[in-house]
N, C-alpha and C. Protein backbone atom coordinates (compact mmCIF):
# COMPACT_ATOMS: atom_id res chain seq x y z
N UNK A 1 -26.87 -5.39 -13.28
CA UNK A 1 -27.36 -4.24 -12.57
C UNK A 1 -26.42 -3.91 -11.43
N UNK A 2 -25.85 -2.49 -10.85
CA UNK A 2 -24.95 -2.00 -10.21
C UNK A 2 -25.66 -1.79 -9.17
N UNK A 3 -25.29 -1.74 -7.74
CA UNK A 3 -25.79 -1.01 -7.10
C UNK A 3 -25.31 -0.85 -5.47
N UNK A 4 -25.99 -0.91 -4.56
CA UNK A 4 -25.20 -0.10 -3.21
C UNK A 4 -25.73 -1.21 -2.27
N UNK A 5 -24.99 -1.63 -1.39
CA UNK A 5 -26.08 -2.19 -0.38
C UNK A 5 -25.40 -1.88 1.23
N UNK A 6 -26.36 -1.24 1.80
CA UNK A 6 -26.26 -0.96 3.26
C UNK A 6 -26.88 -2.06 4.14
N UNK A 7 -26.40 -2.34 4.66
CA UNK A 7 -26.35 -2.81 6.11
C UNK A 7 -25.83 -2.26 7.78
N UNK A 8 -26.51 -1.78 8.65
CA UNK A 8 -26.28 -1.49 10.09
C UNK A 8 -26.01 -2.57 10.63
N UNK A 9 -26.73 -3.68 10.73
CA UNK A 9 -26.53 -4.83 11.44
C UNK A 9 -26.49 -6.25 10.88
N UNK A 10 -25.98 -6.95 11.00
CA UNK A 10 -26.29 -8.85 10.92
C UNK A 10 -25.97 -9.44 11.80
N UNK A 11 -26.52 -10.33 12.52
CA UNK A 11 -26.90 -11.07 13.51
C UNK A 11 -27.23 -12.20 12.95
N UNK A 12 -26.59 -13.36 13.59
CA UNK A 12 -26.99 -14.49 13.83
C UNK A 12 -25.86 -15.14 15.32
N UNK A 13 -26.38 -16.51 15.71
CA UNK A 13 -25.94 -17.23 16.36
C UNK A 13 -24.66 -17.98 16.34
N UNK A 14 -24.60 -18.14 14.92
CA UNK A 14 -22.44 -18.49 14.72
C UNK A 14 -22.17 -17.51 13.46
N UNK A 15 -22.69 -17.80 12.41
CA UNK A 15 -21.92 -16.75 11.41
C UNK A 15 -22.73 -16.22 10.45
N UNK A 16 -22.73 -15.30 9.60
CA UNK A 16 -23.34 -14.19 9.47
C UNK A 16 -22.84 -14.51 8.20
N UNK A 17 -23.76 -14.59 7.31
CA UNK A 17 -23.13 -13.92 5.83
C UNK A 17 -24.16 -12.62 4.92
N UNK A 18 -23.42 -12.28 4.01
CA UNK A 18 -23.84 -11.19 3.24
C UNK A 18 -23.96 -12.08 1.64
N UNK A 19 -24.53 -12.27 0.88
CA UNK A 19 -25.03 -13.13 -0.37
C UNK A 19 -25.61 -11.54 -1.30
N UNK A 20 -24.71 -12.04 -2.33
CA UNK A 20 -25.34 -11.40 -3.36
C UNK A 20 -25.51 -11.76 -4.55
N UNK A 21 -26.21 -11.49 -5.39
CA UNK A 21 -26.87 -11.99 -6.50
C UNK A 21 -26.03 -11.81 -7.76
N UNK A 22 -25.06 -12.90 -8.55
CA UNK A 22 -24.42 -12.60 -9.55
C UNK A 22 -25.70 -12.21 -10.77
N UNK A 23 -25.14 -11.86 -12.46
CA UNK A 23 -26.06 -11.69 -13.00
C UNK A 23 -26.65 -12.91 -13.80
N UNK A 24 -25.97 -13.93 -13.04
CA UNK A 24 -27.05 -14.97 -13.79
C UNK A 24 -27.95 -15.80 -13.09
N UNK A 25 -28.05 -14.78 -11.41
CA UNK A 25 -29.17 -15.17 -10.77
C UNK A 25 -28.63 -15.93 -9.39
N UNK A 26 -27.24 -16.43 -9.69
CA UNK A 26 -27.19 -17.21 -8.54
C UNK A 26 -26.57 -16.61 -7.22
N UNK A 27 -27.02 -16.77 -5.94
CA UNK A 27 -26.07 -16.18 -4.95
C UNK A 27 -25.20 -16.41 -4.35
N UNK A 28 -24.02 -15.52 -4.09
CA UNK A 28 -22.81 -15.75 -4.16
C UNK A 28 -22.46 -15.01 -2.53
N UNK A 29 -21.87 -16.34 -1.52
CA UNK A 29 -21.23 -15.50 -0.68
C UNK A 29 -20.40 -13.72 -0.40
N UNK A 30 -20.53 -13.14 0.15
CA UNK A 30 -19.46 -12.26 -0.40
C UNK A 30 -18.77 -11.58 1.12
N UNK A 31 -19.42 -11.96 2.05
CA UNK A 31 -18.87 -11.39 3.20
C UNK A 31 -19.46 -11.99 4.35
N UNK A 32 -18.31 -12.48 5.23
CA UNK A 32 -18.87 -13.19 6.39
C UNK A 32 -18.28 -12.50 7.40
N UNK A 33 -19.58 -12.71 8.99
CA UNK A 33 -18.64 -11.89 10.25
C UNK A 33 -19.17 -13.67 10.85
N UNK A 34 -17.97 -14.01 11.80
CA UNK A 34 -18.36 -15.12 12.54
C UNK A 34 -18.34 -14.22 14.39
N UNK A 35 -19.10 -15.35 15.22
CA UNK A 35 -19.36 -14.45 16.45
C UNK A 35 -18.28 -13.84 17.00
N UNK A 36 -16.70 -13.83 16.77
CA UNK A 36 -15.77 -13.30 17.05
C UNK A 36 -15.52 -11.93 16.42
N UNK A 37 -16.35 -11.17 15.92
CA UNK A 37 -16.82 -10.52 14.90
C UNK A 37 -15.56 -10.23 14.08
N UNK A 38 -14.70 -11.51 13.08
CA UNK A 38 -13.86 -11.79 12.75
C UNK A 38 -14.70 -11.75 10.97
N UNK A 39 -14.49 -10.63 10.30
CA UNK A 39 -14.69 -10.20 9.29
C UNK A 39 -14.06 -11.23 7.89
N UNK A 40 -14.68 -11.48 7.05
CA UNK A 40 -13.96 -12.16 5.64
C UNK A 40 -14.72 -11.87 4.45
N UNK A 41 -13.88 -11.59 3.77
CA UNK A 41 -14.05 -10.94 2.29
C UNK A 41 -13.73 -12.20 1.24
N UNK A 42 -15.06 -12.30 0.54
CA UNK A 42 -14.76 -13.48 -0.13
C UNK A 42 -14.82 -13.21 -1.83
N UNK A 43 -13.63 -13.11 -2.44
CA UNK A 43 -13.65 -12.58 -3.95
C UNK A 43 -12.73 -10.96 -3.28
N UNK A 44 -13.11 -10.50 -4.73
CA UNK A 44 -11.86 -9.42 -4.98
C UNK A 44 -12.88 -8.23 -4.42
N UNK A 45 -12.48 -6.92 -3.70
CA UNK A 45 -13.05 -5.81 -3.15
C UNK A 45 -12.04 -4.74 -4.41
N UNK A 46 -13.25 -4.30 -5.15
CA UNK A 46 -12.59 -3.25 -6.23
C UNK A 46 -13.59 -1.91 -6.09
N UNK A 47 -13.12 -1.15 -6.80
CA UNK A 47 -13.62 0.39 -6.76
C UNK A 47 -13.75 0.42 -8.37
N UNK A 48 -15.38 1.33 -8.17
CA UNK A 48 -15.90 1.23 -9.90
C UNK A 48 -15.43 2.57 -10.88
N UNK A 49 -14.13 3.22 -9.56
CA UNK A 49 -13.60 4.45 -10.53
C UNK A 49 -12.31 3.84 -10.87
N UNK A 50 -11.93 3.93 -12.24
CA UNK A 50 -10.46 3.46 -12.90
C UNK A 50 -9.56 4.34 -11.84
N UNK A 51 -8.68 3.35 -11.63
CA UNK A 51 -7.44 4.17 -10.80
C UNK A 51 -7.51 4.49 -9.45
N UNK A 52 -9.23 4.53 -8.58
CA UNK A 52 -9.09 4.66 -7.17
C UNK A 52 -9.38 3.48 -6.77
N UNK A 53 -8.39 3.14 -5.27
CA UNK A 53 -8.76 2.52 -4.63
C UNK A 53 -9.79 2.49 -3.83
N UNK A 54 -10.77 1.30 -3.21
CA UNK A 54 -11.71 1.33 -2.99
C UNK A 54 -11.00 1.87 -1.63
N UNK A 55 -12.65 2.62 -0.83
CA UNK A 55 -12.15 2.92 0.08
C UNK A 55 -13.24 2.63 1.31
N UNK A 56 -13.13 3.23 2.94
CA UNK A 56 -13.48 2.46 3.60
C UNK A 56 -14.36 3.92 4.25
N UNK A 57 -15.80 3.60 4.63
CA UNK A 57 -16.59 3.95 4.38
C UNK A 57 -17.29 4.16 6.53
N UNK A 58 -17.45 4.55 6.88
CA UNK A 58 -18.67 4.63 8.32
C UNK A 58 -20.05 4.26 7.54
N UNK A 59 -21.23 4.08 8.71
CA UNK A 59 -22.11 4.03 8.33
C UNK A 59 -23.44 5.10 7.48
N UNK A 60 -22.69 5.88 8.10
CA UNK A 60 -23.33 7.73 6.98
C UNK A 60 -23.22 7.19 5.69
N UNK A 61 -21.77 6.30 5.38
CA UNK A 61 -20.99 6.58 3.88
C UNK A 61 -19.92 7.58 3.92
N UNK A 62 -19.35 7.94 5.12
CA UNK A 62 -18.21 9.15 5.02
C UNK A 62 -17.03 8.36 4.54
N UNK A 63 -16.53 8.67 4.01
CA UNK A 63 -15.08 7.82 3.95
C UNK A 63 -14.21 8.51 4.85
N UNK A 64 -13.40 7.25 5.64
CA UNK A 64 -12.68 7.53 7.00
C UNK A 64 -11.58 6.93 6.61
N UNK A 65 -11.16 6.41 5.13
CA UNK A 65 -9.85 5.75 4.85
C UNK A 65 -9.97 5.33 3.52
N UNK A 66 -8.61 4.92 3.30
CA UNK A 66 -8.17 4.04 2.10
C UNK A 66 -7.38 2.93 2.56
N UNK A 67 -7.18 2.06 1.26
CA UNK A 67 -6.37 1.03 1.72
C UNK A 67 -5.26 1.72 1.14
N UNK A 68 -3.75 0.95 1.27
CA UNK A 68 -2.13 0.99 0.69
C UNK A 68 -2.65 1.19 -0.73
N UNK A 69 -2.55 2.40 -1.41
CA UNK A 69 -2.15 2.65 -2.58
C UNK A 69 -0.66 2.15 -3.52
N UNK A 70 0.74 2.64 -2.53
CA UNK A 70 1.68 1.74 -2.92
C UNK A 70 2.54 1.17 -1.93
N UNK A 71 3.13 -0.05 -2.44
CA UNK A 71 3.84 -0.50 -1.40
C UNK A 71 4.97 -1.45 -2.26
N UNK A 72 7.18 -1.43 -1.67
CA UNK A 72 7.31 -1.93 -2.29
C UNK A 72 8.45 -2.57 -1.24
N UNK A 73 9.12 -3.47 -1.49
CA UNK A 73 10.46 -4.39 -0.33
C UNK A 73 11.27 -4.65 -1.71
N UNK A 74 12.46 -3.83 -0.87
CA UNK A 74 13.21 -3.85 -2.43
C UNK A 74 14.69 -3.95 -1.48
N UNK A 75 16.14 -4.30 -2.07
CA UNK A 75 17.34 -4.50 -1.80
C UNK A 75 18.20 -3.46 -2.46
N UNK A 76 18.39 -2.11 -1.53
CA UNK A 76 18.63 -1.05 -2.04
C UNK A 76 20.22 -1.34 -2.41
N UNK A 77 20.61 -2.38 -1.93
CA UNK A 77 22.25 -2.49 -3.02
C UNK A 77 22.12 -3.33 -4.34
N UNK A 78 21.22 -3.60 -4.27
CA UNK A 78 21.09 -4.13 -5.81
C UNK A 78 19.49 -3.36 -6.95
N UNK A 79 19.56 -2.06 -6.33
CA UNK A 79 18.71 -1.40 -7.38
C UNK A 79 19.65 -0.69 -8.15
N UNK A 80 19.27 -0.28 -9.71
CA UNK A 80 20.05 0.22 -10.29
C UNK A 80 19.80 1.80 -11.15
N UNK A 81 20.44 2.31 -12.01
CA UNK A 81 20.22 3.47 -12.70
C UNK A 81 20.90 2.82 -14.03
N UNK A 82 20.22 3.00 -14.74
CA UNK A 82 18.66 3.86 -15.05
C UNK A 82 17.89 3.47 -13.94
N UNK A 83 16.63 3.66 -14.02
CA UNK A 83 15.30 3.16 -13.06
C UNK A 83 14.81 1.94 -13.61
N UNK A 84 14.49 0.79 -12.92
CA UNK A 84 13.91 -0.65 -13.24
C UNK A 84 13.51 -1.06 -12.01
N UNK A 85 13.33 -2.23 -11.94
CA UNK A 85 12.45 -3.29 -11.09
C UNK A 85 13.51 -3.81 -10.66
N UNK A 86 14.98 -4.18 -10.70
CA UNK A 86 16.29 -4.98 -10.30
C UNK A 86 16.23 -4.06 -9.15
N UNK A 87 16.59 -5.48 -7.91
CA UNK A 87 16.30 -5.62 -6.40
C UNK A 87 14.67 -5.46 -6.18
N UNK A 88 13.95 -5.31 -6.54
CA UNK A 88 12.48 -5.47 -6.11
C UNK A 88 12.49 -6.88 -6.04
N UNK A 89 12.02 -6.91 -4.11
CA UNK A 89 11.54 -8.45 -4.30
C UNK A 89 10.02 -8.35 -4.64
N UNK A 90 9.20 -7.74 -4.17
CA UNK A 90 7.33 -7.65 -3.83
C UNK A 90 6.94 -6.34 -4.46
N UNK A 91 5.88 -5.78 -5.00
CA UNK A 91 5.40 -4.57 -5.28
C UNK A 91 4.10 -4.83 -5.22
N UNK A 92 3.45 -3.13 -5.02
CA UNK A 92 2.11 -2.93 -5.77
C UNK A 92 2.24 -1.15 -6.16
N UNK A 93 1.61 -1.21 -7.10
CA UNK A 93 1.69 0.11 -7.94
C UNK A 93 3.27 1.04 -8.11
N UNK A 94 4.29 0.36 -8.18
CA UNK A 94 4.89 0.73 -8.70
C UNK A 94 6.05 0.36 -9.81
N UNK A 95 5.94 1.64 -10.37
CA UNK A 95 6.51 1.52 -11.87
C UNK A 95 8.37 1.11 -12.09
N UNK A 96 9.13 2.12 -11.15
CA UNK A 96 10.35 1.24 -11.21
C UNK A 96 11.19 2.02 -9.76
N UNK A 97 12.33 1.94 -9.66
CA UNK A 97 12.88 2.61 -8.49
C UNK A 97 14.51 2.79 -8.79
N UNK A 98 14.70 4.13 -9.32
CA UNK A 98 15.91 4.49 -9.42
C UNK A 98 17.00 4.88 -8.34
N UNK A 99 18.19 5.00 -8.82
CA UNK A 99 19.51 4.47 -7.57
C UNK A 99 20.03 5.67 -8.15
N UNK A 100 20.14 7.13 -7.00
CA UNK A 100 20.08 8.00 -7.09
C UNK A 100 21.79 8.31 -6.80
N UNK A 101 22.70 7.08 -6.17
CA UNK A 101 23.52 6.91 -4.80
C UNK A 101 23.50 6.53 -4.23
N UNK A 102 24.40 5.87 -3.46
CA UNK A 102 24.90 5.20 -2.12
C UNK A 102 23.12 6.12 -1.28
N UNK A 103 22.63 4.86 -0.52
CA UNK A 103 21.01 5.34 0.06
C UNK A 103 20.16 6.13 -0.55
N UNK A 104 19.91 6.68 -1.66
CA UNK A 104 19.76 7.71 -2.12
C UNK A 104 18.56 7.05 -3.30
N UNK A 105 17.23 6.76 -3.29
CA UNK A 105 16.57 6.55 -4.54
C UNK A 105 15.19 7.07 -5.13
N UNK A 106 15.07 7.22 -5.61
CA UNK A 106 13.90 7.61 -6.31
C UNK A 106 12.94 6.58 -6.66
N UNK A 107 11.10 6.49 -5.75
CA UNK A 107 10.15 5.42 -6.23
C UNK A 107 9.36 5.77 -7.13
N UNK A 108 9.13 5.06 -8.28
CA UNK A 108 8.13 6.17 -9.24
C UNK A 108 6.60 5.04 -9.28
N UNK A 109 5.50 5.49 -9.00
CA UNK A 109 4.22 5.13 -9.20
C UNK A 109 3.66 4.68 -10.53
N UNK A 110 3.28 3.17 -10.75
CA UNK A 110 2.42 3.06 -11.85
C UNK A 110 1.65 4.09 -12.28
N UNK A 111 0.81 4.21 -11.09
CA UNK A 111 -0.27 4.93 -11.33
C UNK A 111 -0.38 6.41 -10.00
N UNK A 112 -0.01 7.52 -10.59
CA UNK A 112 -0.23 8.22 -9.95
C UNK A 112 -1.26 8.65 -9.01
N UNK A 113 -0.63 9.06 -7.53
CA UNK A 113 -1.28 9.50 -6.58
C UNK A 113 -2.09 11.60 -7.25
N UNK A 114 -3.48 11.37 -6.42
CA UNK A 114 -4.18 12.34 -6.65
C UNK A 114 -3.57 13.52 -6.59
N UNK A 115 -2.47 13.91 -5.64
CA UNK A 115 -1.81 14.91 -5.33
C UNK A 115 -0.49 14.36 -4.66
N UNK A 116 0.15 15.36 -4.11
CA UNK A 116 1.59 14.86 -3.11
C UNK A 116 1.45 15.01 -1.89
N UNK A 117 0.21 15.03 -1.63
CA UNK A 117 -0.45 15.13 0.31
C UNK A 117 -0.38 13.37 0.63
N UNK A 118 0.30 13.21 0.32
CA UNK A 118 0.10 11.33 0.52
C UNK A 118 1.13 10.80 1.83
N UNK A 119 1.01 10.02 3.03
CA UNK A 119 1.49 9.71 3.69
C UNK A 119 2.55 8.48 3.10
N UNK A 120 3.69 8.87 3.76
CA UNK A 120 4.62 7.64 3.90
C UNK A 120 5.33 6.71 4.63
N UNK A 121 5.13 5.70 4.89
CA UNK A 121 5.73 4.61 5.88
C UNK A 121 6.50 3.75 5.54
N UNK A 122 7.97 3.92 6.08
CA UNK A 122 9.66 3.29 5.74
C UNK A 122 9.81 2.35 6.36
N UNK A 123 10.62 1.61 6.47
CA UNK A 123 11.45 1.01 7.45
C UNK A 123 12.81 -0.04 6.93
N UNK A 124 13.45 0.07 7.28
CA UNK A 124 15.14 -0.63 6.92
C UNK A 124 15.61 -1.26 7.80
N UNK A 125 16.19 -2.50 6.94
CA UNK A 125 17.02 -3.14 8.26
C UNK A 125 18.46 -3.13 7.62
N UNK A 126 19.58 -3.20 8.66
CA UNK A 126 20.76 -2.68 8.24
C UNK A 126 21.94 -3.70 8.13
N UNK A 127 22.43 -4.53 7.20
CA UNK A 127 22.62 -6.22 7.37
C UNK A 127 23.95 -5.92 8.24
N UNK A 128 24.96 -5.21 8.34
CA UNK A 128 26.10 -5.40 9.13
C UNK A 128 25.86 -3.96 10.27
N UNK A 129 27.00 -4.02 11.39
CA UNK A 129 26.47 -2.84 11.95
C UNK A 129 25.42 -2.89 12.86
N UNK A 130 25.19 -2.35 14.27
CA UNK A 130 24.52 -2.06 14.87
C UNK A 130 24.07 -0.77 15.07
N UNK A 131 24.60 0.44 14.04
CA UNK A 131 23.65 1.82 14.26
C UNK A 131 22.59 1.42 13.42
N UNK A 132 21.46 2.20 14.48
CA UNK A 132 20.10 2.67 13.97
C UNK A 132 19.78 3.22 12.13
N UNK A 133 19.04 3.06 12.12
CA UNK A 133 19.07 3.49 10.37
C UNK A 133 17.73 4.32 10.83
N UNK A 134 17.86 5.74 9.54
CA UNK A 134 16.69 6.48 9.38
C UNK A 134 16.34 6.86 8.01
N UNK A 135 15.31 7.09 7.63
CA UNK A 135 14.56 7.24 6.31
C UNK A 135 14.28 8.57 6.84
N UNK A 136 14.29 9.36 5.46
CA UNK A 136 14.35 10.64 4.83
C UNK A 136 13.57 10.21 3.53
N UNK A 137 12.53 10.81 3.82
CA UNK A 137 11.24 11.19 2.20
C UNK A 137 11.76 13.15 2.23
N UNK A 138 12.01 12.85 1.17
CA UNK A 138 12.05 14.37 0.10
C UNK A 138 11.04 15.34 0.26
N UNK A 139 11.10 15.98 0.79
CA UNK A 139 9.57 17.12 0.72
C UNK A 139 9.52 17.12 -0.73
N UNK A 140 10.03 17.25 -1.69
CA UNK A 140 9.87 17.42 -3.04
C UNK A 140 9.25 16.94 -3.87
N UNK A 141 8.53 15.92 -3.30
CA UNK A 141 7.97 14.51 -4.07
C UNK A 141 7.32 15.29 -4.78
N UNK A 142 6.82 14.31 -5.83
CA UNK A 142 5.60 14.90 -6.33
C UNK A 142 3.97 13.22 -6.34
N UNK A 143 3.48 13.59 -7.04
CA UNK A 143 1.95 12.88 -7.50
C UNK A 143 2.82 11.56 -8.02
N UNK A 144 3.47 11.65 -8.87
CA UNK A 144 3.88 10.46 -9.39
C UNK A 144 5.50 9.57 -8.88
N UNK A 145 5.98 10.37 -8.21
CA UNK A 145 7.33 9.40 -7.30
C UNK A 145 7.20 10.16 -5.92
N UNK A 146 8.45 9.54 -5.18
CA UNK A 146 9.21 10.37 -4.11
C UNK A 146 10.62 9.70 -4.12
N UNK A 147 11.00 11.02 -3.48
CA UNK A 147 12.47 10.32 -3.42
C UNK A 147 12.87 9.94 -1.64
N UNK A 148 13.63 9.27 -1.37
CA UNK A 148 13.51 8.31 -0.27
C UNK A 148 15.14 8.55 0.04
N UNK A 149 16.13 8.66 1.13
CA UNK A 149 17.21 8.44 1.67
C UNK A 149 17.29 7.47 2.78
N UNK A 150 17.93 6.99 2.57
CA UNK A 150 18.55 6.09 3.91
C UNK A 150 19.63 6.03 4.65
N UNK A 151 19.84 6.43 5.78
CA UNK A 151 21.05 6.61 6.11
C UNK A 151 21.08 6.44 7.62
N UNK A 152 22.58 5.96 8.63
CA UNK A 152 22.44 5.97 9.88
C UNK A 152 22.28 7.18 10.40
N UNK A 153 21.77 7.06 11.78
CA UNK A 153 21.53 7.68 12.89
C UNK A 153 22.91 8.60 12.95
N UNK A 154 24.23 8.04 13.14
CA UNK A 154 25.47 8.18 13.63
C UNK A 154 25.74 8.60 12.71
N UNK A 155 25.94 10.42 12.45
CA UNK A 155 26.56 10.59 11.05
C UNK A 155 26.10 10.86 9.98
N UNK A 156 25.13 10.22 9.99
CA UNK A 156 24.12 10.51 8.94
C UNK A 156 24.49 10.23 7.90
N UNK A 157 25.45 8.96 7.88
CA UNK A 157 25.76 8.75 6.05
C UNK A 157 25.02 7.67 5.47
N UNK A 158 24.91 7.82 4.43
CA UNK A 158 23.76 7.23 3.57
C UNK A 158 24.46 5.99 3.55
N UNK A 159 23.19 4.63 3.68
CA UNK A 159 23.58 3.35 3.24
C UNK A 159 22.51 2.87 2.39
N UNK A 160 22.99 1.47 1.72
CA UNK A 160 22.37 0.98 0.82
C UNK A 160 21.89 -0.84 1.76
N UNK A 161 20.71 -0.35 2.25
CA UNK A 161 20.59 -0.92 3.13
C UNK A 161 19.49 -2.75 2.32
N UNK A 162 20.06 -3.99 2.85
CA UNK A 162 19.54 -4.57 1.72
C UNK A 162 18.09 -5.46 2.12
N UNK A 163 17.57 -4.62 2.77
CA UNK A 163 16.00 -4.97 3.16
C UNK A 163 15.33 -3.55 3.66
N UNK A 164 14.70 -3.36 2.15
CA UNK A 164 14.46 -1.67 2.39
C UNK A 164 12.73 -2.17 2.08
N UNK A 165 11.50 -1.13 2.93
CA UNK A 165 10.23 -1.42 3.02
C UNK A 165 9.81 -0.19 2.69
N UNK A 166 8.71 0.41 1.59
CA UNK A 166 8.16 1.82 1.65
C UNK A 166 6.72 1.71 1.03
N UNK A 167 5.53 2.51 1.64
CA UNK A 167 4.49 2.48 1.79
C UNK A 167 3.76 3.64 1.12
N UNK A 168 2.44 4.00 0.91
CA UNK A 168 1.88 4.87 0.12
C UNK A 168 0.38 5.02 0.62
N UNK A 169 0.00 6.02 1.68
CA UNK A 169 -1.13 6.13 2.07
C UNK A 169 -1.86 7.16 1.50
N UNK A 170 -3.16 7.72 1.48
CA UNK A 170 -3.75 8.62 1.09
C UNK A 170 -4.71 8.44 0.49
């Protein structure tokens, strides 16, 4: 049996749990606040629509967020063309990341985003060299990639920077 469960408050004196009933009757921790009101999620937090992430809710039920849809740490001198997974150290939801050029790549999504209103968060570190590095997302993106540049501050020429970080909100 599926179903919803609200809670406003839990209270106790050291820690607080939330128990719910698997279907063969027995109850199963599933969420603890201890008096530090230091939150823990015990088991996997999924969403019962294929493809959305679960999301994060006020007490109405408004949704006020999502979690990271995608996220990947990849070594932009060792990604390649065609598009693959070579230099990906870590991922989630994505499908491969093509090497467009010197800084220059394209991320493509397992699973496509709802639209291309999706926020993005970069960051590079630059192994030789002390100029600043900046990320450039493509207005062009679409639902299912974006394309991403990297390049210094000074000049603006593209590097292939080999601790590259990119994010997927929305």
């Amino acid at each position: 049996m599926a179903g919803t469960v609200v809670a406003d408050t839990l209270q106790a004196a050291a820690t607080s749990t939330l128990l719910i009933q698997t279907g063969n009757g027995s109850p199963v921790t599933a969420v603890s606040i201890d008096t530090s009101q230091n939150v823990k999620f015990l088991g996997a937090i999924r969403s019962n629509v294929v493809s959305t992430p679960p999301t994060i809710q006020d007490s109405a039920g408004t949704q006020i967020g999502t979690f990271c849809r995608a996220w990947v740490n990849f070594n932009g001198a060792t990604v390649t063309n065609p598009a693959s997974m070579t230099g990906v150290r870590a991922s989630f939801n994505i499908a491969s990341i093509l090497d467009n050029g010197t800084g220059d790549y394209t991320v493509t999504f397992t699973t496509a985003m709802p639209d291309a209103d999706y926020a993005v968060v970069c960051l590079n570190h630059q192994s030789t060299g002390n100029a600043p590095v900046t990320t450039n997302v493509n207005t062009s993106r679409t639902s299912s990639a974006s394309l991403v540049q990297i390049s210094t501050t000074q000049g603006a020429t593209r590097l292939d920077t080999t601790l590259a970080h990119f994010a997927i909100f929305r």
